[in-house]
Protein backbone atom coordinates (compact mmCIF):
# COMPACT_ATOMS: atom_id res chain seq x y z
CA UNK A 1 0.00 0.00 0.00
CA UNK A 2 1.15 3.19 -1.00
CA UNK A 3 0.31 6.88 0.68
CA UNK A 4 0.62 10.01 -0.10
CA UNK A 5 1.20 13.23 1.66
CA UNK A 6 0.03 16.05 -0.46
CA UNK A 7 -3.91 15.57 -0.42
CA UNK A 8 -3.38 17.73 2.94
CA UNK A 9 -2.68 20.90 1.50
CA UNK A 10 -5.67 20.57 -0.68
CA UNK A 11 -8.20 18.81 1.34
CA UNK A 12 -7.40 19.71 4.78
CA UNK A 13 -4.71 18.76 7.47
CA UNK A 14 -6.62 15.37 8.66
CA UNK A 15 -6.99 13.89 4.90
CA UNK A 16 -5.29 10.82 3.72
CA UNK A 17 -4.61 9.45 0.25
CA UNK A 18 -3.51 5.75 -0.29
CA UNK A 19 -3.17 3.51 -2.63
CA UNK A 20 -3.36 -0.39 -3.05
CA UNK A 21 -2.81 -2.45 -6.29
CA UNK A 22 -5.52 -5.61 -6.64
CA UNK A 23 -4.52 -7.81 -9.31
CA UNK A 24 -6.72 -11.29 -9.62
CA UNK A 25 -5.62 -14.17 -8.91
CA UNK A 26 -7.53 -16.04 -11.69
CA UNK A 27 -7.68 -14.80 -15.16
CA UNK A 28 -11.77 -14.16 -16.55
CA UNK A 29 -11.89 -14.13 -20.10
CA UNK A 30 -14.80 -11.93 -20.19
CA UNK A 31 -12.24 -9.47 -18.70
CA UNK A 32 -9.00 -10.49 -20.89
CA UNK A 33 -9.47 -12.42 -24.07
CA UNK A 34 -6.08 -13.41 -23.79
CA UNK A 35 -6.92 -15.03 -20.48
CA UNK A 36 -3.97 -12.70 -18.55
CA UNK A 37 -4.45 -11.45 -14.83
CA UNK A 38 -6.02 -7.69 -14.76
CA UNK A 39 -4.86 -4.91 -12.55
CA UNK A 40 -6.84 -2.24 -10.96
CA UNK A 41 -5.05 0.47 -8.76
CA UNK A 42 -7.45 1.71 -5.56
CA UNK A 43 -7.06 4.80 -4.57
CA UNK A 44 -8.60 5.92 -1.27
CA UNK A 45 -8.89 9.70 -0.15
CA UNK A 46 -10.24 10.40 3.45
CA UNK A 47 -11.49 13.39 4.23
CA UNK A 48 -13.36 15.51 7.01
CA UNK A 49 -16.00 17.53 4.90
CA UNK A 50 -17.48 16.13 2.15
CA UNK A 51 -17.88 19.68 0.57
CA UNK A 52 -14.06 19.54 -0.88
CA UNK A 53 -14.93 16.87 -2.80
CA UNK A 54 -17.28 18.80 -4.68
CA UNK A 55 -14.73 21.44 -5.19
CA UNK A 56 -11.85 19.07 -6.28
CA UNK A 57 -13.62 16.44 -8.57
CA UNK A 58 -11.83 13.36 -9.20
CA UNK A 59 -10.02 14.08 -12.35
CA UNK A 60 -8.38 16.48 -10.70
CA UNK A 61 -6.09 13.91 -8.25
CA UNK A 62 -4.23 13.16 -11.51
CA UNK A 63 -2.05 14.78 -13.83
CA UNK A 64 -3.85 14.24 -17.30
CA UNK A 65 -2.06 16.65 -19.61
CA UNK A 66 -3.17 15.82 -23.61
CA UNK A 67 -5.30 13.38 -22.43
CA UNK A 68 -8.95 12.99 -23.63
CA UNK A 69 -11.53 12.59 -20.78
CA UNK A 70 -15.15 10.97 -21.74
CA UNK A 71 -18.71 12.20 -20.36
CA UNK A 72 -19.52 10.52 -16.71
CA UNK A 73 -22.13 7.44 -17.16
CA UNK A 74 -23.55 7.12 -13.03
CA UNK A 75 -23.92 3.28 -12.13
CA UNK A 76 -25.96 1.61 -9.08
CA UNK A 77 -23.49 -0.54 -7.50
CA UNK A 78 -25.69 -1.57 -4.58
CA UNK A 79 -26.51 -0.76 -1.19
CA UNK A 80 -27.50 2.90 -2.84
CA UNK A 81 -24.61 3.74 -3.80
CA UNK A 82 -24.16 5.32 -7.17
CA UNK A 83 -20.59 5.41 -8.79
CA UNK A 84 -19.50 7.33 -11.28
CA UNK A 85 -17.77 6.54 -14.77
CA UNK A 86 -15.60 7.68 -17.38
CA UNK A 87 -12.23 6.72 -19.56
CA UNK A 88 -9.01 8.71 -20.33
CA UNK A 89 -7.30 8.91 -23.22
CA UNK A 90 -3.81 9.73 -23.09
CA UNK A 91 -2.60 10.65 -27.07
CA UNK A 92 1.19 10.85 -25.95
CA UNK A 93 1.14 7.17 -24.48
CA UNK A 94 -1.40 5.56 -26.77
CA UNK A 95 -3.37 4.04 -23.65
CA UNK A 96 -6.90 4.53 -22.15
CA UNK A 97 -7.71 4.67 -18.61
CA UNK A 98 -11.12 3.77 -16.71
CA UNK A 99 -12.07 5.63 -13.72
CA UNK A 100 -14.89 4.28 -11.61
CA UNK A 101 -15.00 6.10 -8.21
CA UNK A 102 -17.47 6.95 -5.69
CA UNK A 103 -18.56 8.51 -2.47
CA UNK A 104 -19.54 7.52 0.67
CA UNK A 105 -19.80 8.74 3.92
CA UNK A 106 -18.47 6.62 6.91
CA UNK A 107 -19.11 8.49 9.60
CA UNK A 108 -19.52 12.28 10.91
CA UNK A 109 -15.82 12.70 10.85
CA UNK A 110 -15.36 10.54 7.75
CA UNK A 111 -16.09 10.96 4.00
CA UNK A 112 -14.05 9.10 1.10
CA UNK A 113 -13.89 9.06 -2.33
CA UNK A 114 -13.36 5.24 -3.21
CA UNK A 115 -11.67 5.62 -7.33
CA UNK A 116 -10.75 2.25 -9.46
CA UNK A 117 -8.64 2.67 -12.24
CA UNK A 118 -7.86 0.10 -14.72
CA UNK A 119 -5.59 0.35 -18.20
CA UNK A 120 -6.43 -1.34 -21.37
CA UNK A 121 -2.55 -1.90 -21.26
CA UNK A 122 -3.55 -5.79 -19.00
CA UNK A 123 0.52 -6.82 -18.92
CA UNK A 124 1.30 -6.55 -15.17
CA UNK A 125 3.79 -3.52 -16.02
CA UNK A 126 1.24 -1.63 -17.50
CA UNK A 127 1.61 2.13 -16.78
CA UNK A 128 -1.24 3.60 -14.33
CA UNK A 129 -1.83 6.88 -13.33
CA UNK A 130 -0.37 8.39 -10.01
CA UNK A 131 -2.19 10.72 -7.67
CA UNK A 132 -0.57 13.81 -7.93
CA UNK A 133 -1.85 17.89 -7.54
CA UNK A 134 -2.52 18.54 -11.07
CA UNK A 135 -3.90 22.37 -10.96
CA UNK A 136 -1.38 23.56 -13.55
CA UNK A 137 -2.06 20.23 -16.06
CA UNK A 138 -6.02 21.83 -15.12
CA UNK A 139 -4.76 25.23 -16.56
CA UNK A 140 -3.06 23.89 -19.49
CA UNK A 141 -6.47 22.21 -20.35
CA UNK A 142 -8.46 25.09 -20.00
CA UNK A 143 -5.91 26.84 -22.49
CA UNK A 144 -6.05 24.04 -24.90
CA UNK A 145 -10.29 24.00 -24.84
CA UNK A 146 -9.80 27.87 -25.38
CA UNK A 147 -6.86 27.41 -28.14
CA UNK A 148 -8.37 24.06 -29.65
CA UNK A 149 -12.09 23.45 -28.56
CA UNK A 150 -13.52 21.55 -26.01
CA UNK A 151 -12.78 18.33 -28.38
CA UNK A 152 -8.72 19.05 -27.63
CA UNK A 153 -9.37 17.32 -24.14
CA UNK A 154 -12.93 15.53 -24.71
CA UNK A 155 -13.36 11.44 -25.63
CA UNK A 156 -16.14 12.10 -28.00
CA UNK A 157 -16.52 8.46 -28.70
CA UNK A 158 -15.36 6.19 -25.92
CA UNK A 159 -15.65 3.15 -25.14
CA UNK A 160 -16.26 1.76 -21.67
CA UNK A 161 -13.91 -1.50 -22.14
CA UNK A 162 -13.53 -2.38 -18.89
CA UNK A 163 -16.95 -1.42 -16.66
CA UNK A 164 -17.89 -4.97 -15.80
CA UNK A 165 -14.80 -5.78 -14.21
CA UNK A 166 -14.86 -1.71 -12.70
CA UNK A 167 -18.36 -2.49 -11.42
CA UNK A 168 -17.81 -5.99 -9.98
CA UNK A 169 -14.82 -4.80 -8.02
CA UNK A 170 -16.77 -1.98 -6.89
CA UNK A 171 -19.89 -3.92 -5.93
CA UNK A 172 -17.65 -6.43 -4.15
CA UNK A 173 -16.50 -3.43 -1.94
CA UNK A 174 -19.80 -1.59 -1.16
CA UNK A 175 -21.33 -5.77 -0.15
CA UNK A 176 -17.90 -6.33 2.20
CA UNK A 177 -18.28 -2.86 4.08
CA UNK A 178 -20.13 -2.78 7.78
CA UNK A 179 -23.38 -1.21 7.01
């Protein structure tokens, strides 16, 4: 498990970023047709008030300069819990992302945002996106949409490859949690 440090300075003192890598143990074919193992990287951020999640959304833990994000698509994945979504392109690396991620609050003092991120890249090297503060990739997307059109950082046609597996994992989650 991996943490980070800098969520603090953005969501408050008491936040806490991590980061575990789930990799199954059995291949699924209906996830792989080449029957390999498939990764999926879970990030975890913590926080006090649920309000600065609204304010930072979720592409905005990652650095996604020329990369093409896709609309949101909301999914029930149980217990009333509705997830949220979407894949990134990245042009430079020729690889797309899927981001499935929700919210859920844990207690008074407790909020997280729960985000799943698989790459159709499925060898176990396969290059993943790291948390990091990304408000100056966020301004050199605003200047591309201004220089380029909002189709410079926008997935007009994607495809959501790898939502079953995305939804199962996060299903699996929401069922094991103390309710």
């Amino acid at each position: 498990m991996t943490e980070y440090s800098w969520p603090r300075r953005y969501f408050g003192v008491t936040s806490e970023l991590t980061r575990q890598t789930i990799r199954t143990t059995e291949p699924n074919p209906a996830w792989d047709t080449q029957n390999r193992n498939r990764t999926v990287q879970v990030d975890v951020l913590s926080v006090r008030r649920p309000s600065t999640l609204e304010v930072y959304p979720s592409q905005t833990m990652y650095e996604l300069e020329n990369a093409r994000v896709s609309p949101k698509v909301a999914i029930d994945i149980g217990r009333g819990v509705v997830a949220e979504m979407y894949t990134i392109v990245d042009d430079d690396l020729l690889l797309t992302w899927s981001n499935l991620n929700f919210v859920w609050v844990r207690s008074p003092e407790l909020t997280q945002r729960i985000t799943l991120v698989s790459v159709d890249n499925h060898e176990p090297d396969a290059q993943f996106p790291e948390p990091a503060p990304s408000m100056a990739t966020n301004g050199a997307n605003t200047l591309a949409v201004l220089l380029r059109g909002q189709n410079a950082v926008s997935d007009t046609e994607p495809e959501y490859k790898d939502r079953d597996m995305l939804v199962t994992l996060a299903g699996e989650i929401v069922r094991e949690q103390q309710w």
